[in-house]
Protein backbone atom coordinates (compact mmCIF):
# COMPACT_ATOMS: atom_id res chain seq x y z
CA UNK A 1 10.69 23.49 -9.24
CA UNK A 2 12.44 25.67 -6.55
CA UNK A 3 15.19 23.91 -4.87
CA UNK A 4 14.37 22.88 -1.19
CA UNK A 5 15.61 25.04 0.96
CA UNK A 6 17.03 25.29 4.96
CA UNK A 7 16.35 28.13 6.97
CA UNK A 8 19.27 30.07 8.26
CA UNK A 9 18.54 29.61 12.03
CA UNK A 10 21.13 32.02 13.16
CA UNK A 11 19.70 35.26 10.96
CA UNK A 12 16.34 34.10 11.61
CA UNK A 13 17.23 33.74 15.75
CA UNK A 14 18.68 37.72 14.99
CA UNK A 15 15.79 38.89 13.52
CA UNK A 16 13.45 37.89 16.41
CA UNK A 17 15.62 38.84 18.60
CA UNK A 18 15.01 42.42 17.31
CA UNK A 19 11.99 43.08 19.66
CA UNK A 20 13.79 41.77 22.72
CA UNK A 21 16.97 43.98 22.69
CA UNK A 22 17.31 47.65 23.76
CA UNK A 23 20.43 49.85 24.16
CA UNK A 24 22.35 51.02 27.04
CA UNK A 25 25.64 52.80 28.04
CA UNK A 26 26.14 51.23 23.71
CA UNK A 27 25.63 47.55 25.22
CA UNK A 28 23.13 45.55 23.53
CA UNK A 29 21.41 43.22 25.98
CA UNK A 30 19.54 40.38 25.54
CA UNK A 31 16.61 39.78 27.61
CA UNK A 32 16.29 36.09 28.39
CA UNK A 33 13.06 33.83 27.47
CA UNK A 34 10.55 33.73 29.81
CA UNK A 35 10.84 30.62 32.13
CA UNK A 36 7.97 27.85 31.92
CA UNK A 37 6.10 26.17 29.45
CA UNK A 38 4.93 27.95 26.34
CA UNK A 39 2.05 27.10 26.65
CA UNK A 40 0.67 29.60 29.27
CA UNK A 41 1.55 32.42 26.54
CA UNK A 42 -0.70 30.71 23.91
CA UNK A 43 -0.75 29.29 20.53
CA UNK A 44 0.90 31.72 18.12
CA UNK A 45 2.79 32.16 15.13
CA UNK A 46 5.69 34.86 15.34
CA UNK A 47 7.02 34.40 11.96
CA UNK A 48 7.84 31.75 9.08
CA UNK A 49 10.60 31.04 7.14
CA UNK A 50 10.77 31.47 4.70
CA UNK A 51 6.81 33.13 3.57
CA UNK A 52 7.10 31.89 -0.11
CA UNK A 53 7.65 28.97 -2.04
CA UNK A 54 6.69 27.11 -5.34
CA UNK A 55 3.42 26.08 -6.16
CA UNK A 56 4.55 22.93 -6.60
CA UNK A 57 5.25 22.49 -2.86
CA UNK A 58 8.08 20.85 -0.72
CA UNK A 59 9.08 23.94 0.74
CA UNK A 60 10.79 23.28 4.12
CA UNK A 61 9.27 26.23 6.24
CA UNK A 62 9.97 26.47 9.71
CA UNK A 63 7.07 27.89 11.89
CA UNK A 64 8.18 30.01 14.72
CA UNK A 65 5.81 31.11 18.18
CA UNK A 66 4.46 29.44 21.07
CA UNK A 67 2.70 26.88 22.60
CA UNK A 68 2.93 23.99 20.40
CA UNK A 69 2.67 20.22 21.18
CA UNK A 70 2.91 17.18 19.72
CA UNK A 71 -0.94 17.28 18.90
CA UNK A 72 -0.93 20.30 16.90
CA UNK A 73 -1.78 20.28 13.06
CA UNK A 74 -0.87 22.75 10.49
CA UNK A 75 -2.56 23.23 7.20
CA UNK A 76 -1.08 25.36 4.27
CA UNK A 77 -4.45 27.04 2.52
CA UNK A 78 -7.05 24.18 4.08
CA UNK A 79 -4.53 21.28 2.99
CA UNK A 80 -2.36 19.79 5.28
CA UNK A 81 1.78 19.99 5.47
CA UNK A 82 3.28 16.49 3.24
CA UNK A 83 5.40 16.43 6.40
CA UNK A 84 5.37 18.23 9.92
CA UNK A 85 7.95 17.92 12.78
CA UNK A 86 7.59 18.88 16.30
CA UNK A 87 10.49 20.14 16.97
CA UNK A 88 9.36 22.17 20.88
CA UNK A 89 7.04 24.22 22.08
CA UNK A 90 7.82 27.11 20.38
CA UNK A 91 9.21 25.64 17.33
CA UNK A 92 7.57 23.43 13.93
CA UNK A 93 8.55 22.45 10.71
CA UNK A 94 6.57 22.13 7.87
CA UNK A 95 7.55 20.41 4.24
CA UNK A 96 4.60 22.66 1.75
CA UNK A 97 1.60 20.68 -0.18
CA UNK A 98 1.21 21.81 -3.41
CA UNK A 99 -1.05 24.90 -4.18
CA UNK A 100 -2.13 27.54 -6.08
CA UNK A 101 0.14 30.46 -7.00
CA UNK A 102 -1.18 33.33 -4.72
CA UNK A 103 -1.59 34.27 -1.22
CA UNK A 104 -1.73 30.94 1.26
CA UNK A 105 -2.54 30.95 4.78
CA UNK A 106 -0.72 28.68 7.30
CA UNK A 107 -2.89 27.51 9.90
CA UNK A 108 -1.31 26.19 13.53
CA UNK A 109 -4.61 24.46 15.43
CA UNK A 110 -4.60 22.83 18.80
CA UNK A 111 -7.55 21.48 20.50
CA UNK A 112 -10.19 24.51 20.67
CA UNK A 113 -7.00 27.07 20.00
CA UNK A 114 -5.78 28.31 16.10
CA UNK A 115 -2.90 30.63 15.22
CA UNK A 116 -2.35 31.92 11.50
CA UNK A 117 0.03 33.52 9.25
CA UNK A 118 0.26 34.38 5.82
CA UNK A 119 2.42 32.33 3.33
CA UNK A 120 2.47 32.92 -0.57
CA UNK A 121 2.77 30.75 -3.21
CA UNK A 122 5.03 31.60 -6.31
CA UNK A 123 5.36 30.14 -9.80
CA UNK A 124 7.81 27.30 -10.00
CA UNK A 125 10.72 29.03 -11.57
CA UNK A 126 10.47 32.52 -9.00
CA UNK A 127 12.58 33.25 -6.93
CA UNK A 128 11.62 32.67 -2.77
CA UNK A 129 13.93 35.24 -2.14
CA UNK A 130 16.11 33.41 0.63
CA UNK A 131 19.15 32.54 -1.53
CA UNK A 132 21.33 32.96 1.18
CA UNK A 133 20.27 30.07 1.93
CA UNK A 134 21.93 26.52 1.85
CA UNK A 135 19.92 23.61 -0.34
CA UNK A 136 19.45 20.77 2.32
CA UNK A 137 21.20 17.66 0.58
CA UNK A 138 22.30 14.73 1.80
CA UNK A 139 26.40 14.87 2.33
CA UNK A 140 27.02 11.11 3.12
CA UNK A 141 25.20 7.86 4.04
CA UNK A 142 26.37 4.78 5.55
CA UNK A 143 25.08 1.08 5.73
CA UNK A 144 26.53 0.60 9.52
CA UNK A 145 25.86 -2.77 10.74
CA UNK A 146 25.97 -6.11 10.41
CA UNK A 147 27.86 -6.50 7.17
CA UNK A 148 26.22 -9.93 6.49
CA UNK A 149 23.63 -12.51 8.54
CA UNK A 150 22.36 -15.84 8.11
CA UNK A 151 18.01 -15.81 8.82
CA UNK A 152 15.88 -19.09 9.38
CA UNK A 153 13.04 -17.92 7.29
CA UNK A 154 9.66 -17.25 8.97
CA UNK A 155 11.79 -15.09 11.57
CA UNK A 156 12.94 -11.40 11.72
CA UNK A 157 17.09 -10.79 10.80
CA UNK A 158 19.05 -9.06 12.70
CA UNK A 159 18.65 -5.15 13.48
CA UNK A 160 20.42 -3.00 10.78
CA UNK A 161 22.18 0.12 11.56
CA UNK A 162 22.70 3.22 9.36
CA UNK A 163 23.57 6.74 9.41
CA UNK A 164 23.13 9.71 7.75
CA UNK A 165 24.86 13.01 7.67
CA UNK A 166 22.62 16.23 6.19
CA UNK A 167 25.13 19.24 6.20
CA UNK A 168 23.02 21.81 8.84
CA UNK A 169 20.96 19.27 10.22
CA UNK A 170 22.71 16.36 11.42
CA UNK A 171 24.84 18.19 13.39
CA UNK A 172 22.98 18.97 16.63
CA UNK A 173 21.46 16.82 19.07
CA UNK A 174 18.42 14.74 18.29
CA UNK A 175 16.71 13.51 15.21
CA UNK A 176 17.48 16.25 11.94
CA UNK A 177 13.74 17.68 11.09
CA UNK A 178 13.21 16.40 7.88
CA UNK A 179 15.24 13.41 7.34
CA UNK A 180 13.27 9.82 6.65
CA UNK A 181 15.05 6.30 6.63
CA UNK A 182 14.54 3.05 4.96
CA UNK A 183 15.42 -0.56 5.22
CA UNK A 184 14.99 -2.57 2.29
CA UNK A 185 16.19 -6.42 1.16
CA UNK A 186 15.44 -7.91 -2.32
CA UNK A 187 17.31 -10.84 -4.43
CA UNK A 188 20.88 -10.57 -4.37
CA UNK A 189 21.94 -9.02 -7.22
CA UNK A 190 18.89 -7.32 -8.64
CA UNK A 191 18.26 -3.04 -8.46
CA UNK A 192 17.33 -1.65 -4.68
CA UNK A 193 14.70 0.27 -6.41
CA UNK A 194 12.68 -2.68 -6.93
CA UNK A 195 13.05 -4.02 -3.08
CA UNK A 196 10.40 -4.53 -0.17
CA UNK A 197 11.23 -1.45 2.09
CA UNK A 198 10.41 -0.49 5.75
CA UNK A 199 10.80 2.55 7.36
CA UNK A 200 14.08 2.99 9.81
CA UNK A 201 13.62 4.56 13.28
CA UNK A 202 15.71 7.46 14.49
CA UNK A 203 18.66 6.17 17.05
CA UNK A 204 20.37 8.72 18.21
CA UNK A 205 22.99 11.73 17.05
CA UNK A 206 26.97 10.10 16.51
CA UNK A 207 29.03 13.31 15.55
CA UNK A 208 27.38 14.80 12.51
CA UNK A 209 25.57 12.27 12.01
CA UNK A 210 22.34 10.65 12.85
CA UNK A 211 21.68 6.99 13.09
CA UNK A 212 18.56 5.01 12.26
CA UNK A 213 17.96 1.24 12.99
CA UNK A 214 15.42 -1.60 11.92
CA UNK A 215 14.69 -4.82 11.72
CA UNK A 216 12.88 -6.96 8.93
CA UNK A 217 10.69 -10.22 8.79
CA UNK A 218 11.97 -12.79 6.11
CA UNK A 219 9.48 -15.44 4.75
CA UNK A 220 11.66 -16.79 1.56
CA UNK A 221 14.45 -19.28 1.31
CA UNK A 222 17.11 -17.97 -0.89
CA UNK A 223 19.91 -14.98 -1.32
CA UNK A 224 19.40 -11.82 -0.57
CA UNK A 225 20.99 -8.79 -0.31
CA UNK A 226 19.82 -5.48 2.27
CA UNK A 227 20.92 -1.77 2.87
CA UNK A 228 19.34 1.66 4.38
CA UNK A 229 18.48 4.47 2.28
CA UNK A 230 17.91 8.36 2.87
CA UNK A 231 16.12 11.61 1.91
CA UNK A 232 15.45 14.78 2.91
CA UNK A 233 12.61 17.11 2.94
CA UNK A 234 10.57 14.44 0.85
CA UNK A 235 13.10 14.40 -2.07
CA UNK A 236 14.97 11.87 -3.76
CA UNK A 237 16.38 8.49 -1.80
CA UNK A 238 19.62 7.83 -1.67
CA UNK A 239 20.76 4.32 -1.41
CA UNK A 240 23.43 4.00 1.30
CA UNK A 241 26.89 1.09 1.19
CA UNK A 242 28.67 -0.45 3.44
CA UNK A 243 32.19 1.58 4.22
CA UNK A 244 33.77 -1.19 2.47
CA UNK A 245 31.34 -1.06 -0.30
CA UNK A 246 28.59 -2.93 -1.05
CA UNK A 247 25.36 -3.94 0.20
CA UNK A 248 25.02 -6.59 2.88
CA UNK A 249 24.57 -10.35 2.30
CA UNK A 250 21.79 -12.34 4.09
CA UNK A 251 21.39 -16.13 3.05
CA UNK A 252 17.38 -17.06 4.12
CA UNK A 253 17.75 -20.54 5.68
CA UNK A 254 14.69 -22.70 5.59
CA UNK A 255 12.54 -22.81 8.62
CA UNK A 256 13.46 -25.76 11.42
CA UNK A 257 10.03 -27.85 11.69
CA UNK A 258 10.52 -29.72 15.02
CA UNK A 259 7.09 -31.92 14.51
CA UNK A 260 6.59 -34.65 11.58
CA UNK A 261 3.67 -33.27 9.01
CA UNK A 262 0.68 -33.31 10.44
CA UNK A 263 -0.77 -36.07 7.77
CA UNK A 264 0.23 -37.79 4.87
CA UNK A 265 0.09 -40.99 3.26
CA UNK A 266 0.89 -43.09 -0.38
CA UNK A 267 -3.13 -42.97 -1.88
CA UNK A 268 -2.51 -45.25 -5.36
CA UNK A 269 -2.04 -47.92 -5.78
CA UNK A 270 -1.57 -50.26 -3.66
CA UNK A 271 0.83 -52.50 -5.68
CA UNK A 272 2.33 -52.33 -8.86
CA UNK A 273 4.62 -54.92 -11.71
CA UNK A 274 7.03 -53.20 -13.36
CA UNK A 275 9.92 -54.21 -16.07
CA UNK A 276 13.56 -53.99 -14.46
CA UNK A 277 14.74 -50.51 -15.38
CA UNK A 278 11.38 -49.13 -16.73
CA UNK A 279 9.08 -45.82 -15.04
CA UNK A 280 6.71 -47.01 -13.23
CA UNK A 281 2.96 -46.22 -13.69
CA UNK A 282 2.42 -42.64 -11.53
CA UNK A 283 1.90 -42.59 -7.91
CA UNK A 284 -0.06 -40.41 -6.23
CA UNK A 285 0.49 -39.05 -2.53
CA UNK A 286 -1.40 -36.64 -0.18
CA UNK A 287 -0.32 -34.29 2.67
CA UNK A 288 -2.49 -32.42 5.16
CA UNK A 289 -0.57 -29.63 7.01
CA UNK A 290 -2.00 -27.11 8.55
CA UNK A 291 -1.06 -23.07 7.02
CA UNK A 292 -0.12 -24.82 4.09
CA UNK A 293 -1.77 -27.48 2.42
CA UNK A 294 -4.96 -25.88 2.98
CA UNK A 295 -4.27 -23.03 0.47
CA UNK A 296 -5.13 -22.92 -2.96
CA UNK A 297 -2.10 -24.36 -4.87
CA UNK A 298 1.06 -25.73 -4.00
CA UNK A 299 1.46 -25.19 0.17
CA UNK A 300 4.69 -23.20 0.80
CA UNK A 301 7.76 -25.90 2.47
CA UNK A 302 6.06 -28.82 0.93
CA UNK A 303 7.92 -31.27 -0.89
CA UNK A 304 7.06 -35.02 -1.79
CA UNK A 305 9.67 -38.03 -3.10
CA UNK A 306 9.27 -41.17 -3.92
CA UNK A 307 11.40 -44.37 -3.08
CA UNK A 308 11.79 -47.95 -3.91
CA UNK A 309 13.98 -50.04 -2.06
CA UNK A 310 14.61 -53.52 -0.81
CA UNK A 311 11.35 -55.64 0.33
CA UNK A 312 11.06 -55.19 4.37
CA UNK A 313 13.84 -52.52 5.16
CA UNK A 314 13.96 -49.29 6.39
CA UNK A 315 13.22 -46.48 3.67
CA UNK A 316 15.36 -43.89 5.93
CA UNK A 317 18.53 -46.11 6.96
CA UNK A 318 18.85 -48.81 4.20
CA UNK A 319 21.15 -47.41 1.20
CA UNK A 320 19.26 -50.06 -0.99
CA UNK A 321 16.24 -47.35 -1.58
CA UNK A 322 16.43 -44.72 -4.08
CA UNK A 323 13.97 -41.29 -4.57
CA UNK A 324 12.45 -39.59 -6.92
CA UNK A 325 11.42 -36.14 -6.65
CA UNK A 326 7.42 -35.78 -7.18
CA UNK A 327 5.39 -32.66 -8.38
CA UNK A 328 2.39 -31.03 -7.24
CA UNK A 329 -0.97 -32.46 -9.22
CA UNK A 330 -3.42 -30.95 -7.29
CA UNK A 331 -5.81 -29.24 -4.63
CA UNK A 332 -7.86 -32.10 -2.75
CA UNK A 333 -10.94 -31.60 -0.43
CA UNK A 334 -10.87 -32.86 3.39
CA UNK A 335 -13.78 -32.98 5.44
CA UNK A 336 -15.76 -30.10 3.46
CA UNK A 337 -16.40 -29.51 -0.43
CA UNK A 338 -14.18 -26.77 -1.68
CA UNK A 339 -11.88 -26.51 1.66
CA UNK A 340 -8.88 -27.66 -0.30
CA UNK A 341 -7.28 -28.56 2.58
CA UNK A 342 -5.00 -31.49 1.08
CA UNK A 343 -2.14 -31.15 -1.65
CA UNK A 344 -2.17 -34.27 -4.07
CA UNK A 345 1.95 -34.71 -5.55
CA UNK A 346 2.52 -37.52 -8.39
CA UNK A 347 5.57 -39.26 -9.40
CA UNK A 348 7.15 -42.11 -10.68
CA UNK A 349 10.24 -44.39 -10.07
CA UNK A 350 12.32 -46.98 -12.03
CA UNK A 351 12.32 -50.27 -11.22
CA UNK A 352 15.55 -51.90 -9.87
CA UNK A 353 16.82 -54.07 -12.68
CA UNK A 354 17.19 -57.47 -10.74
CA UNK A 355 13.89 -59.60 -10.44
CA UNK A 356 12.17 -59.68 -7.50
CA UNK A 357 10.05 -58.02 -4.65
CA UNK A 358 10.79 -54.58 -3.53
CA UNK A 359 8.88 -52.01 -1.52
CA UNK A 360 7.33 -48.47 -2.53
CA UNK A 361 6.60 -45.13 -0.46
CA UNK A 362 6.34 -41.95 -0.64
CA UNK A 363 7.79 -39.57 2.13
CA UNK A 364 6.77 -35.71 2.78
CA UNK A 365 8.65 -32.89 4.07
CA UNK A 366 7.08 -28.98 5.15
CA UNK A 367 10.51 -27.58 5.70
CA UNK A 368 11.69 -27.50 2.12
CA UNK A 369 13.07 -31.34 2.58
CA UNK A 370 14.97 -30.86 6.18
CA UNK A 371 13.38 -33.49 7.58
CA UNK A 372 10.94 -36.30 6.07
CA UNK A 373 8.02 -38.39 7.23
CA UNK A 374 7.06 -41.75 5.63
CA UNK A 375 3.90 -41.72 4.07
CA UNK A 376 2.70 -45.43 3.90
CA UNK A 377 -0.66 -47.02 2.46
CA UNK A 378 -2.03 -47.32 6.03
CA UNK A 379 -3.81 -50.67 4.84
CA UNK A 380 -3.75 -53.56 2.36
CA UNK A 381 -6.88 -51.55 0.47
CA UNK A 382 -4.87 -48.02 0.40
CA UNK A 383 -6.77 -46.55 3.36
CA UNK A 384 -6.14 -43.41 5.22
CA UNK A 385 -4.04 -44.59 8.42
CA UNK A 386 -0.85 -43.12 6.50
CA UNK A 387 1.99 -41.55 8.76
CA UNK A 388 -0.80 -41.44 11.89
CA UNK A 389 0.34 -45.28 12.68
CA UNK A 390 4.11 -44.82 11.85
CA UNK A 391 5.71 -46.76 8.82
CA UNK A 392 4.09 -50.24 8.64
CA UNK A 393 2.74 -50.71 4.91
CA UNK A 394 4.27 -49.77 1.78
CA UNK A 395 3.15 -50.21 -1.58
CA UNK A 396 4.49 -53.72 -2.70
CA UNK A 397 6.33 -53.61 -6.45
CA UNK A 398 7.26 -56.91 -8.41
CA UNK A 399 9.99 -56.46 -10.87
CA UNK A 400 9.21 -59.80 -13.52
């Protein structure tokens, strides 16, 4: 394929001029535009450039004429551009769809109004004949801003900041025609091509360059890593760095839950006799919460431990109670067959190894174990009062 190409602006601007200059005294003088909007002189297409390009498409062509807006379409032979920019009223740019080699006609419509010009399409390996012509590539890319941030999940990070500089394009003022941006995050250390990426939005012009920002939504707990990326005229990305090099750091917090779960309580059984320092038989624990218990699996935040501690103290202030991590068993109905709308955990603890009476409970967290709510029997017969009564029966556990 062709290599992507950027119109010279300043032969093209001589060339059009052409029909607006005439001689006097040996003076050339340039008659100015005429004053309003473009509009009023129609929809038209003066020229394109350049008329040719490969079959295979992606040729940058810029469409030249008048009264364009930011509703007009362009086709190239009945199939629309891959990109278009407005770039004024007398002024488009369009990045080719591929076609068949031959003669191709560009089509401007607006509303009820249509312009056309002829375009051609050439084998991939002929020449467009414009190589005068600079390739458009991208000179340098930057990862701007912040160099690092800390996110509570379930919440957007901070906005990002990059820039780009495309030699011919960037330059000016206002967004480049033909430049696209993208934000992307994945697991820190692992290859940018495999992140989650959103598209950047143009800032403004800084020098020769342009700058882009975004933000993104994170919904995982863990390390991560983030950094813009760049390409022109619908070619290759490039991945940008920090100046220092480097991509930035984000560590994904988990999410603050201000409320206790919304239900829970220790379901079987009721009591238990264990030897001094054996497992005891499994215990088995439910959760409602609503957004995640009532999916099919494992809800996301939800984590379950068991404890054992001295008979009659507090499971949450007296060191005498130990816990036990437990592990999702499975989906359990609530009010309707087949809503799944409570997760079932099981586990087991060992038995202190003096004789005697001791308590049992389970406790449940939904922000990946910030905070914990006791989950009691709710009853001497292992009813369903659980954490809606606060902590006032645990399971009872005799050590012979």
């Amino acid at each position: 394929m062709a290599p992507l190409r950027y119109p010279d602006r300043a032969g093209y601007a001589r060339r059009m001029m052409l029909g607006l200059l005439f001689a006097c005294g040996g003076d050339v003088v340039h008659h100015p535009e005429p004053e309003g909007d473009s509009a009023a002189l129609g929809l038209s297409i003066a020229a394109l450039e350049p008329a040719a390009g490969p079959a295979a498409g992606g040729t940058f062509v810029r469409i030249a004429g008048s009264g364009y807006t930011t509703a007009s379409a362009v086709t190239v032979a009945g199939t629309p551009c891959a990109t278009l920019t407005f770039l004024s009223s007398v002024e488009l740019f369009c990045t080719t769809p591929p076609g068949v080699i031959g003669a191709a006609e560009v089509v401007v419509t607006d509303g009820d109004e249509a312009a056309s010009s002829a375009f051609e399409y050439l084998a991939d390996d002929a020449d467009t004949g414009d190589t005068d012509e600079p390739v458009a590539t991208i000179t340098s890319c930057t990862l701007d801003s912040p160099a690092s941030m800390v996110v509570e999940s379930d919440n957007y990070g901070d906005t990002v900041l990059g820039s780009v500089v495309v030699a011919g394009r960037t330059e000016g003022e206002g967004q480049a025609p033909g430049v696209e941006g993208g934000l992307g995050w994945g697991p820190a250390g692992s290859d940018p091509s495999t992140w989650e990426w959103w598209e950047l939005g143009y800032v403004a012009s800084a020098g020769d360059a342009d700058q882009y920002d975004a933000s993104f939504y994170i919904d995982v707990v863990a390390a991560l890593e983030y950094t813009v990326r760049f390409r022109v005229d619908h070619g290759a990305w490039t991945t940008c760095e920090l100046s220092t090099g480097g991509y930035g750091q984000l560590e994904a917090t988990p999410p603050t839950v201000e409320e206790p779960v919304d239900y829970c309580h220790t379901q079987w059984p009721c009591s238990l006799t264990v030897e001094a320092g054996e497992d005891s038989e499994p215990v088995y624990a439910w959760i409602y919460e609503w957004g995640a218990s009532d999916q099919v699996g494992p809800g996301e935040g939800l984590q379950f431990e068991l404890g054992v501690g001295n008979d009659g103290t507090d499971p949450l202030a007296d060191n005498s109670w130990s816990w036990s991590p437990m592990t999702f068993n499975e989906d359990k109905d609530g009010g309707i067959v087949g809503d799944h709308a409570n997760d079932e955990f099981m586990g087991s603890f060992v038995a202190p190894m003096t004789p005697g009476s001791y308590d049992y409970v389970a406790r449940a967290s939904a922000d990946y174990g910030l905070t914990w709510t006791l989950c009691d029997l709710g009853g001497d017969s292992c009813s369903f009062g659980g954490s809606t009564d606060g902590y006032d029966d645990p399971g009872e556990c005799t050590v012979p």
